[in-house]
N, C-alpha and C. Protein backbone atom coordinates (compact mmCIF):
# COMPACT_ATOMS: atom_id res chain seq x y z
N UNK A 1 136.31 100.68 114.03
CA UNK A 1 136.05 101.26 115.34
C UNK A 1 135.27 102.56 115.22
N UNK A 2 136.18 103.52 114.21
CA UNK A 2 135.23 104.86 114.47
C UNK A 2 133.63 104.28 113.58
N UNK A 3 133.56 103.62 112.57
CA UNK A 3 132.17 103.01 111.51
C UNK A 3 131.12 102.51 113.35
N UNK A 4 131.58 101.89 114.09
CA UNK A 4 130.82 101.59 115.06
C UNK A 4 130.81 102.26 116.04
N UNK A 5 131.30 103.57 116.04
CA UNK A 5 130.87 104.34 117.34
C UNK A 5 130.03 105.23 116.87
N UNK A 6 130.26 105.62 115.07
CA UNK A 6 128.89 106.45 114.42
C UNK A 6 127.59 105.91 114.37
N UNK A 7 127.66 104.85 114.64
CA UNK A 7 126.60 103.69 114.63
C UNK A 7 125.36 103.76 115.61
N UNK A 8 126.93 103.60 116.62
CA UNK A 8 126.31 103.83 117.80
C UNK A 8 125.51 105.04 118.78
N UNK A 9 126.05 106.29 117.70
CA UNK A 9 125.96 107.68 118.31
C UNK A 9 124.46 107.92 117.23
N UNK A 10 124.35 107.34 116.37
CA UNK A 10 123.48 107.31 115.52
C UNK A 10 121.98 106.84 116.19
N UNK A 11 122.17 105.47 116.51
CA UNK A 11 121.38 104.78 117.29
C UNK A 11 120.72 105.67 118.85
N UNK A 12 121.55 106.30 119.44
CA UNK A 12 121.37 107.05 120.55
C UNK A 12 120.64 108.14 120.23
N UNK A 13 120.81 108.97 119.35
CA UNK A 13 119.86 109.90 118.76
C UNK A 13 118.55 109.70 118.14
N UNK A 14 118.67 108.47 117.41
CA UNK A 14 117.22 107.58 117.11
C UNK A 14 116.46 107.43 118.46
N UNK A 15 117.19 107.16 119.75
CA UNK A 15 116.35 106.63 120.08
C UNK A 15 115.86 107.75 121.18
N UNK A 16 116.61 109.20 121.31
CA UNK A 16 116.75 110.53 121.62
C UNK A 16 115.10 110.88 121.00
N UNK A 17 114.67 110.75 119.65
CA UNK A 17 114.21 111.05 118.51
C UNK A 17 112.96 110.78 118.84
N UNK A 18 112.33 109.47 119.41
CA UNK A 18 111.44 108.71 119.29
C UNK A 18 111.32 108.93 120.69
N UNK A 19 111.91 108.60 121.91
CA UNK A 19 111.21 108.95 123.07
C UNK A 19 110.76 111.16 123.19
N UNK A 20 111.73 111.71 122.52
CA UNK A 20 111.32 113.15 122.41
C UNK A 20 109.81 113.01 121.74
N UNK A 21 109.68 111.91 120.40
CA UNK A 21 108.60 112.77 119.37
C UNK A 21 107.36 111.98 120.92
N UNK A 22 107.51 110.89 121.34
CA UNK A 22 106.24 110.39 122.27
C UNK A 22 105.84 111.57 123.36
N UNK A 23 106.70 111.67 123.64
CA UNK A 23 106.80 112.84 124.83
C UNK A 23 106.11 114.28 124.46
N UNK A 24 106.72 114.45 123.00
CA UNK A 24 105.61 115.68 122.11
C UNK A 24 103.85 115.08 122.39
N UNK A 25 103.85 114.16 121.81
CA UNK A 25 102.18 113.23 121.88
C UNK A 25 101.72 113.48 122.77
N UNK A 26 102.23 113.10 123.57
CA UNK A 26 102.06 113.09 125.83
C UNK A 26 101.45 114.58 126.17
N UNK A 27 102.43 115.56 125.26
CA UNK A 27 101.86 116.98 125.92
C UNK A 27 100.62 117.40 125.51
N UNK A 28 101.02 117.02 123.81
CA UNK A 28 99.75 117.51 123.71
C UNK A 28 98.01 116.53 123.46
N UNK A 29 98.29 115.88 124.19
CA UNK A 29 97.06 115.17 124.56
C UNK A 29 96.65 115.52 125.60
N UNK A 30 97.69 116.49 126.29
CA UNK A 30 97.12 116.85 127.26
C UNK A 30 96.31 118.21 127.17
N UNK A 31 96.27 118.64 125.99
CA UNK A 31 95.95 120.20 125.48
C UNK A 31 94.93 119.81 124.91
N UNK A 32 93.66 120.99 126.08
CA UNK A 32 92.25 120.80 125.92
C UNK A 32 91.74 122.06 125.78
N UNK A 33 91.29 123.01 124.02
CA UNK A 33 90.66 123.89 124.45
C UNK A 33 88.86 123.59 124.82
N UNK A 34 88.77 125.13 125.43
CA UNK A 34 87.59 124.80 125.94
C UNK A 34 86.46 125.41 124.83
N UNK A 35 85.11 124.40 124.59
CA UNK A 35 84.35 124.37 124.51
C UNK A 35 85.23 123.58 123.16
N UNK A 36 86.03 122.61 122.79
CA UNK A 36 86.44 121.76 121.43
C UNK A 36 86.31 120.28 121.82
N UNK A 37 85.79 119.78 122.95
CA UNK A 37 86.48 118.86 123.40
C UNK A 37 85.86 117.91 122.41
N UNK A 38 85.57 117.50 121.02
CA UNK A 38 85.48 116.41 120.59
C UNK A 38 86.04 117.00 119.45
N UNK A 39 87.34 118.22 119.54
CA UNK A 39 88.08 118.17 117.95
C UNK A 39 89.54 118.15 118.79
N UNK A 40 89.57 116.88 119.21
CA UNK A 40 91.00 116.91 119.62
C UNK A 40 91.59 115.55 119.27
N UNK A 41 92.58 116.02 118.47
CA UNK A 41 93.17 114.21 117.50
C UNK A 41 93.75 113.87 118.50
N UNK A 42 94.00 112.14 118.16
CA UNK A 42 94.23 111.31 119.39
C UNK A 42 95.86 111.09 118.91
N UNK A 43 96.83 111.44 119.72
CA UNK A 43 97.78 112.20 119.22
C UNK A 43 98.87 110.83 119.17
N UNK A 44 98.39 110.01 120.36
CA UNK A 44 99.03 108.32 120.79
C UNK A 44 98.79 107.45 119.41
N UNK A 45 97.69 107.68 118.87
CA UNK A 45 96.90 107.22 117.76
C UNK A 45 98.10 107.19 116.49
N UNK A 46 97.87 108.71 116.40
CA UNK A 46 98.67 108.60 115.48
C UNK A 46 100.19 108.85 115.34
N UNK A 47 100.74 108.53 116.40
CA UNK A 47 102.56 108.01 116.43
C UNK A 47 102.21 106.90 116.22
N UNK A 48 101.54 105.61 116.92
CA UNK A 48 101.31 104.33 116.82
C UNK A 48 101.12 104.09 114.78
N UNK A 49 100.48 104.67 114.28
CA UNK A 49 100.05 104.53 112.75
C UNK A 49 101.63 104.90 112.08
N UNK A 50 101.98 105.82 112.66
CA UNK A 50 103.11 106.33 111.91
C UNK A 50 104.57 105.73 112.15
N UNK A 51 104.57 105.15 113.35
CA UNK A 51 105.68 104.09 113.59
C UNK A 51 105.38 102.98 112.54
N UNK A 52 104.07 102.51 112.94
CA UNK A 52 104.00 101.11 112.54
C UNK A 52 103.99 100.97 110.89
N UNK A 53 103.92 102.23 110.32
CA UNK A 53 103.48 102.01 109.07
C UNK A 53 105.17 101.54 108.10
N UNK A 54 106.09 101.81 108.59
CA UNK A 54 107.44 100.86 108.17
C UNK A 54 107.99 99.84 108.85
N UNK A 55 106.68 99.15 110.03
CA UNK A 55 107.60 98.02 111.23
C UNK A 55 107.30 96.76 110.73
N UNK A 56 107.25 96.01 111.66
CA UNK A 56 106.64 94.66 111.36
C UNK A 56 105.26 94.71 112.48
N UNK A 57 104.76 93.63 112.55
CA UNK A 57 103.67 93.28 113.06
C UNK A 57 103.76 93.48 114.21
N UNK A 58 105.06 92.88 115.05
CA UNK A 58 105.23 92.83 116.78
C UNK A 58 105.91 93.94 116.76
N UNK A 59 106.61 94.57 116.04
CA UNK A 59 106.95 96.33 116.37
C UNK A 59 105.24 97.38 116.64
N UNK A 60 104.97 96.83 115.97
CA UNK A 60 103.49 97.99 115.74
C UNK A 60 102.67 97.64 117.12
N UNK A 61 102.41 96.29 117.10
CA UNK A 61 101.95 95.48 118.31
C UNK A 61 102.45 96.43 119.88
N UNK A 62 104.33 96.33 119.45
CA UNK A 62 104.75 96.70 120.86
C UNK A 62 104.54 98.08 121.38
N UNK A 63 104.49 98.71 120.43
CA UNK A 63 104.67 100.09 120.45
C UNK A 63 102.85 101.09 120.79
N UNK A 64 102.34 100.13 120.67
CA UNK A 64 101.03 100.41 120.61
C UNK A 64 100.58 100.15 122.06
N UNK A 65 101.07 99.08 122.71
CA UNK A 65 100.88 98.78 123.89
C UNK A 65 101.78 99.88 124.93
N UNK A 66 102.87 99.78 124.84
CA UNK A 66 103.41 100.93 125.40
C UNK A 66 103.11 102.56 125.09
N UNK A 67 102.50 102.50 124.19
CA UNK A 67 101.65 104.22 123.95
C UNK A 67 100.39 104.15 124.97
N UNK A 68 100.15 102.94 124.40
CA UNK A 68 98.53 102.89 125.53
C UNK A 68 98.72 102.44 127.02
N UNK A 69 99.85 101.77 127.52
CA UNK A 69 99.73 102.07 129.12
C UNK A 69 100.38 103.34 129.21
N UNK A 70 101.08 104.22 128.35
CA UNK A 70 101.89 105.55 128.50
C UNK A 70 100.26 106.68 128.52
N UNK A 71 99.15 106.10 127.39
CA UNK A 71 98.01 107.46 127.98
C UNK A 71 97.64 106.73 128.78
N UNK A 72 97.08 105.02 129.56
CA UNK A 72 96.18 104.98 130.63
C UNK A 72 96.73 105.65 131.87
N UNK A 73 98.17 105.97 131.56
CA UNK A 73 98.35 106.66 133.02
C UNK A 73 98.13 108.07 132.81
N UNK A 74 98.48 108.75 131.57
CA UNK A 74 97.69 110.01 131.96
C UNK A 74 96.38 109.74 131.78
N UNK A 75 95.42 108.83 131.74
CA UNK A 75 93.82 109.53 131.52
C UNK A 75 93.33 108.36 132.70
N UNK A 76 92.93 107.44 131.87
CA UNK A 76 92.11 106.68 133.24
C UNK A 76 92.68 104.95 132.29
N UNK A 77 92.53 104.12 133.27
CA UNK A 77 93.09 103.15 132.91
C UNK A 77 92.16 102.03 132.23
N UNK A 78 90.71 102.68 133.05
CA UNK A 78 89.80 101.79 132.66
C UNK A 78 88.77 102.86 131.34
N UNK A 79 88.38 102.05 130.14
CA UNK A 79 89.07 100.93 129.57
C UNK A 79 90.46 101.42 129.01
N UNK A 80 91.40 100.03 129.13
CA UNK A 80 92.55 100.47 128.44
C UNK A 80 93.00 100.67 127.24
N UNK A 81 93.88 102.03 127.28
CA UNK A 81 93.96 102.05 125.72
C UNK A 81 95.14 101.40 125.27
N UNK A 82 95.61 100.66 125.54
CA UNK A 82 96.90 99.63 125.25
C UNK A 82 96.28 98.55 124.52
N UNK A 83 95.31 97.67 124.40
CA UNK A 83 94.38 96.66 123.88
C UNK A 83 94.26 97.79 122.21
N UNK A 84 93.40 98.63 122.11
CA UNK A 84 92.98 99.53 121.33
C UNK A 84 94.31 99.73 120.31
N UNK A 85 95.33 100.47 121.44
CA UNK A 85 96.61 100.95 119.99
C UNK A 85 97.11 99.85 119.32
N UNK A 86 97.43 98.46 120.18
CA UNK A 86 98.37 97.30 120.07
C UNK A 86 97.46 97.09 118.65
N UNK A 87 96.05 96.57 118.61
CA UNK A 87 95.44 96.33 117.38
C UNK A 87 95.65 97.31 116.00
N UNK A 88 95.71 98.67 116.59
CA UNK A 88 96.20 99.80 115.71
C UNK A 88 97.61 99.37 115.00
N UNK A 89 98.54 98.86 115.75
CA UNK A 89 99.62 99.15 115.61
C UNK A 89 99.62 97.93 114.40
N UNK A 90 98.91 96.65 115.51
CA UNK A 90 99.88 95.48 114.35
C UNK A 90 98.77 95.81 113.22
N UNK A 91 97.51 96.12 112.90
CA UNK A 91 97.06 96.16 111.53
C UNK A 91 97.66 97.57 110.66
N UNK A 92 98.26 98.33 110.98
CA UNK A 92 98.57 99.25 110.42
C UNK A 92 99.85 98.47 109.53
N UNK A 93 100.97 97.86 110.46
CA UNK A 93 101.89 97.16 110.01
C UNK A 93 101.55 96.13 108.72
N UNK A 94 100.18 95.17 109.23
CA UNK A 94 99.77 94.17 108.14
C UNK A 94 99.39 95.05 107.11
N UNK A 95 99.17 96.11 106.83
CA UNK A 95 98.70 96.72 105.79
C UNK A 95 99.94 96.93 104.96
N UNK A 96 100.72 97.45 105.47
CA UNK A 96 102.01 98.21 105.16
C UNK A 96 102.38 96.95 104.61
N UNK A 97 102.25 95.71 104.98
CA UNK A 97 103.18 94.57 104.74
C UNK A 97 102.88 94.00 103.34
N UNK A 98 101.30 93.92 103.41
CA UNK A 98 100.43 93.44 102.24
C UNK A 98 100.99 94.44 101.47
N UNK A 99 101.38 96.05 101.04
CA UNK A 99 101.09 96.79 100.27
C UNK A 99 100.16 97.35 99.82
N UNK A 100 98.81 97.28 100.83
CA UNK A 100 97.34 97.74 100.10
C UNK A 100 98.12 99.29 99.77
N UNK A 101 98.62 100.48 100.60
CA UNK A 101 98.43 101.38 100.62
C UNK A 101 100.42 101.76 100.31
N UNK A 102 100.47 102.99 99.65
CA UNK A 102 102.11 103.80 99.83
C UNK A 102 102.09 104.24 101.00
N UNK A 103 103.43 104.41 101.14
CA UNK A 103 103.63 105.73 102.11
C UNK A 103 104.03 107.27 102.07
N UNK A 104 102.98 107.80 101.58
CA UNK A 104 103.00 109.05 101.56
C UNK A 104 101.59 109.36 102.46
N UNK A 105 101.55 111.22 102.48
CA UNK A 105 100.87 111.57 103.11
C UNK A 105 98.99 111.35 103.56
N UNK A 106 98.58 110.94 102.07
CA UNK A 106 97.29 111.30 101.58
C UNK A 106 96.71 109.71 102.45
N UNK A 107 97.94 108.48 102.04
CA UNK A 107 97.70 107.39 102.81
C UNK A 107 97.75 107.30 104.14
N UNK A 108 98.41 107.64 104.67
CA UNK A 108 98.87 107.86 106.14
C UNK A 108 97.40 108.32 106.88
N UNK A 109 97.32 109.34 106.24
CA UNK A 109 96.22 109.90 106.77
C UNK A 109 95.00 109.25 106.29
N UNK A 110 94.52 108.35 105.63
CA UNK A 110 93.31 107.63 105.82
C UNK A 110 93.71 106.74 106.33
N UNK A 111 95.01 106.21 106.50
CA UNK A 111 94.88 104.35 107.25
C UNK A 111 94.84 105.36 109.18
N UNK A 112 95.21 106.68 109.22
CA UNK A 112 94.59 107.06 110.64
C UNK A 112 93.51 107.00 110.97
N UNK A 113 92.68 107.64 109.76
CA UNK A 113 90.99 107.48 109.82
C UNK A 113 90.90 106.30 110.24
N UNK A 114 90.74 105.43 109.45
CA UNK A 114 90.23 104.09 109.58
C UNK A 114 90.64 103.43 111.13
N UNK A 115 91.89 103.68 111.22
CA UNK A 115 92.67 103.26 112.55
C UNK A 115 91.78 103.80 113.80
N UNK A 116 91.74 105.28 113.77
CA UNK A 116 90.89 105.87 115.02
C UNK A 116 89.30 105.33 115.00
N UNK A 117 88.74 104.86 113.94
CA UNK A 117 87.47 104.47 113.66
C UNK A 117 87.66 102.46 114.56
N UNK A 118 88.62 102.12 114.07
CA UNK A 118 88.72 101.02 115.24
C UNK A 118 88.67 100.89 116.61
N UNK A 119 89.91 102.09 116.72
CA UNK A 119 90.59 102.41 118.43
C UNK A 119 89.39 102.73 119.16
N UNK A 120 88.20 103.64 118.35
CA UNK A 120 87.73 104.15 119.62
C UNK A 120 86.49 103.03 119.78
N UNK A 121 86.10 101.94 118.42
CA UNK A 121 85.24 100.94 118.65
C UNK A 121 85.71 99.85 119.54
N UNK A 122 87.13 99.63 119.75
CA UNK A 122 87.30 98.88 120.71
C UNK A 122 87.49 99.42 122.37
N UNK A 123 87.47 100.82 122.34
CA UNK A 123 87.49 101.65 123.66
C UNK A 123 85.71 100.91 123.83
N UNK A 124 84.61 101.22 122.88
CA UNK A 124 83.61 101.50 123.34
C UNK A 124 83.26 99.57 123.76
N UNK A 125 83.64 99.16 123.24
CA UNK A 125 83.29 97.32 123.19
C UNK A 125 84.04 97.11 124.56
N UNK A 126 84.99 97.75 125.04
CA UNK A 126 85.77 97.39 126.63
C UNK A 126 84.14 98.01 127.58
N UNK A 127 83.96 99.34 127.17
CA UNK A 127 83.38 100.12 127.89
C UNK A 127 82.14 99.31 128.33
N UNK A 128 81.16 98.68 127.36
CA UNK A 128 80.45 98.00 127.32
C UNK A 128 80.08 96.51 128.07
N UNK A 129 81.16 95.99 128.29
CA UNK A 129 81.65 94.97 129.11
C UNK A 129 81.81 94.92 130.46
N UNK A 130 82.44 96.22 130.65
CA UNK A 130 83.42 96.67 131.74
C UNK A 130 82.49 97.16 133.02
N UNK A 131 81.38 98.35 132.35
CA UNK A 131 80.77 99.29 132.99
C UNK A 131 79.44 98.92 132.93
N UNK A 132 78.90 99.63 134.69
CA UNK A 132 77.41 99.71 134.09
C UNK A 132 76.76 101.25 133.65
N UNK A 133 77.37 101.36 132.60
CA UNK A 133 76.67 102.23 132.02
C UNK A 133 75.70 101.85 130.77
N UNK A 134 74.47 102.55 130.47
CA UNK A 134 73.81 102.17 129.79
C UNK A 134 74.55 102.45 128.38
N UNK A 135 74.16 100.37 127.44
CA UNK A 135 74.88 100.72 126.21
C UNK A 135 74.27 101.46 125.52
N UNK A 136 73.19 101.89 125.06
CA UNK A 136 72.66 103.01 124.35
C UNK A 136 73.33 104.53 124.74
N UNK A 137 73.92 105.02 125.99
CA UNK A 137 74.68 106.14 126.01
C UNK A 137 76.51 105.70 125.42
N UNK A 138 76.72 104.54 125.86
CA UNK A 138 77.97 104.51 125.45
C UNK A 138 78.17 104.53 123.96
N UNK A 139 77.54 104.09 123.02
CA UNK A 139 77.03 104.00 122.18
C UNK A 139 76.83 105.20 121.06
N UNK A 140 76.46 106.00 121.94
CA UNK A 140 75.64 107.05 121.32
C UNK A 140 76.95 108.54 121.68
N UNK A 141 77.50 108.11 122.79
CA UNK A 141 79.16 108.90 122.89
C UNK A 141 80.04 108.26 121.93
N UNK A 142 79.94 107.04 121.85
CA UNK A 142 81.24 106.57 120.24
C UNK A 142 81.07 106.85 119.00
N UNK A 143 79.44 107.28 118.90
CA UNK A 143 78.96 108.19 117.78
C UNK A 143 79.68 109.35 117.52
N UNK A 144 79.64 109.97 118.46
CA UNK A 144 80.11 111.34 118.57
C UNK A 144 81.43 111.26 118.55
N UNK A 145 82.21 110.69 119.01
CA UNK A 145 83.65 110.49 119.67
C UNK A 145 84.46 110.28 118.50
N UNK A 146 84.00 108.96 117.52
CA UNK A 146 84.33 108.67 116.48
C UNK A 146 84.65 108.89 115.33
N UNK A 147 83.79 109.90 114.90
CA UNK A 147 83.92 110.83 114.17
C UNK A 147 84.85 111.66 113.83
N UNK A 148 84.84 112.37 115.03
CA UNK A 148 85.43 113.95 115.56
C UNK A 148 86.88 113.26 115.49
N UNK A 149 87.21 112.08 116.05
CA UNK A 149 88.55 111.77 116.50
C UNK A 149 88.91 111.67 115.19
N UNK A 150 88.33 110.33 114.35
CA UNK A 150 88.82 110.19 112.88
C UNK A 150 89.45 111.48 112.29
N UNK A 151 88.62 112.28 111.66
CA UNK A 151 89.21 113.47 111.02
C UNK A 151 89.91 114.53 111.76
N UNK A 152 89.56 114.74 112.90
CA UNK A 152 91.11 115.56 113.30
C UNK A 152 91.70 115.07 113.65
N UNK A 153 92.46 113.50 113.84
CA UNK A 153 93.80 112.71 113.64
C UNK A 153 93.96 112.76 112.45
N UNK A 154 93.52 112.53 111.49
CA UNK A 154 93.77 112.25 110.17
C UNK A 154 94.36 113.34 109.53
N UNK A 155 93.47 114.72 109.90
CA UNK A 155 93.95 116.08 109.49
C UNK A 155 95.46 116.13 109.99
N UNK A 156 95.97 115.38 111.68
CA UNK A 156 97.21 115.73 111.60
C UNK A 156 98.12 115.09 111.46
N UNK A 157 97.46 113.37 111.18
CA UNK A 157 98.82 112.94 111.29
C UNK A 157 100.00 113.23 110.24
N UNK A 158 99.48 113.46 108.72
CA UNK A 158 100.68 114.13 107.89
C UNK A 158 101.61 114.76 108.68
N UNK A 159 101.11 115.77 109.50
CA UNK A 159 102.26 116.79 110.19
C UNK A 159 102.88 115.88 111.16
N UNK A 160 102.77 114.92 111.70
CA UNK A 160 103.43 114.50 112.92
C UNK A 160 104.27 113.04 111.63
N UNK A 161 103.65 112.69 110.70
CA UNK A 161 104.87 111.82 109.79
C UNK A 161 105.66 112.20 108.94
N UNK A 162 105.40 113.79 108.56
CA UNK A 162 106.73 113.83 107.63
C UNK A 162 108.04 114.12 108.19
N UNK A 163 108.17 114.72 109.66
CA UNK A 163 109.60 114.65 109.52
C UNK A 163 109.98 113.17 110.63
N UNK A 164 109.16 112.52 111.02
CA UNK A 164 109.49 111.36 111.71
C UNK A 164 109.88 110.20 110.31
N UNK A 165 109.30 110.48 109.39
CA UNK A 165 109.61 109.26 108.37
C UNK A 165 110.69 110.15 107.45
N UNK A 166 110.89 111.50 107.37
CA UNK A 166 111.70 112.36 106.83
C UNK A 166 113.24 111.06 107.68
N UNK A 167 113.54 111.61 108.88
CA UNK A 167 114.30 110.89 110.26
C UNK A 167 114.79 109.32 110.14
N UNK A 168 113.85 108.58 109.91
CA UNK A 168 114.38 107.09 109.97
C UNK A 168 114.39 106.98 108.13
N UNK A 169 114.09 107.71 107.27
CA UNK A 169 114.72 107.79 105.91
C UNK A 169 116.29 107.68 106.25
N UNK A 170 116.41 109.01 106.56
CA UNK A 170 117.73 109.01 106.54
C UNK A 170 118.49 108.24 107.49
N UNK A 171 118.04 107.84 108.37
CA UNK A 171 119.12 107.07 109.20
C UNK A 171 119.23 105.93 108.41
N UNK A 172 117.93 105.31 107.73
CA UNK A 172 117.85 103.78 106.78
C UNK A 172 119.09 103.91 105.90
N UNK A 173 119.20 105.27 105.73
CA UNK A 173 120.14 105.77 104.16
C UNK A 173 121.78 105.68 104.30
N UNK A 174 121.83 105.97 105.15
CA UNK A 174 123.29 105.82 106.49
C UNK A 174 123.88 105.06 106.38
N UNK A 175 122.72 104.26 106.73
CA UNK A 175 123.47 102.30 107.01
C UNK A 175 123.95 101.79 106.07
């Protein structure tokens, strides 16, 4: 009885843990200084990489979709970024699964690179479809966009995975 109410009080704080760290993401995606606006890491981006990088496929999948209708409502819906993370999520997972990469920091932070180098090619391939805007400008903004996003996600996601994977260490350790 008491083994399953620690369990349970355990579980409640996990999950305390994970809607707090999204809610961290949420704010500060909303934090724009001025005259930076293409050094701002995509903050949804990389919780989605950093969840998924110990889940399975439909964890990474789910979690990616619910990050991305969680920013289309703060930003704009069209194109959505729920399509974008969900792909983030489950290839981050297939990676993790295959073993191409560890999990430590140095990895984390290039499978973000690579990850934001997708996310924002499939933002621009919706955009393209979606809008009439000319593809040579959309194009020529995912140039720019792409970049900038890659390396300052990458620069942070270390900081936003060591104490989230520090966290479900130890709860794994518990059990």
């Amino acid at each position: 009885m008491l083994n399953r109410q620690m369990s349970w009080h355990r579980s409640s704080l996990n999950w305390l843990v994970i809607a707090g760290s999204v809610a961290v993401c949420a704010l500060l995606s909303l934090v724009h200084l001025p005259f930076l606006k293409l050094l701002v890491p995509d903050w949804f981006l990389i919780w989605v990489v950093v969840w998924s990088v110990k889940r399975t496929f439909w964890q990474g999948v789910m979690a990616g979709v619910a990050l991305g209708w969680i920013q289309d409502g703060l930003t704009h819906p069209h194109p959505s970024h729920a399509v974008a993370l969900a792909l983030v999520g489950g290839l981050t997972a297939l990676m993790q699964k295959q073993r191409f990469v560890s999990e430590d920091f140095i990895s984390v932070a290039l499978i973000t690179f690579a990850m934001a180098m997708i996310n924002q090619t499939v933002i621009a391939l919706q955009m393209s479809f979606s809008t009439d805007l000319p593809l040579q400008e959309i194009w020529h903004h995912h140039r720019q966009v792409t970049l900038s996003s890659a390396i300052m996600s990458s620069l942070w996601a270390p900081l936003v995975y060591a104490p989230l994977n520090r966290w479900w260490s130890w709860l794994q350790a518990e059990e």
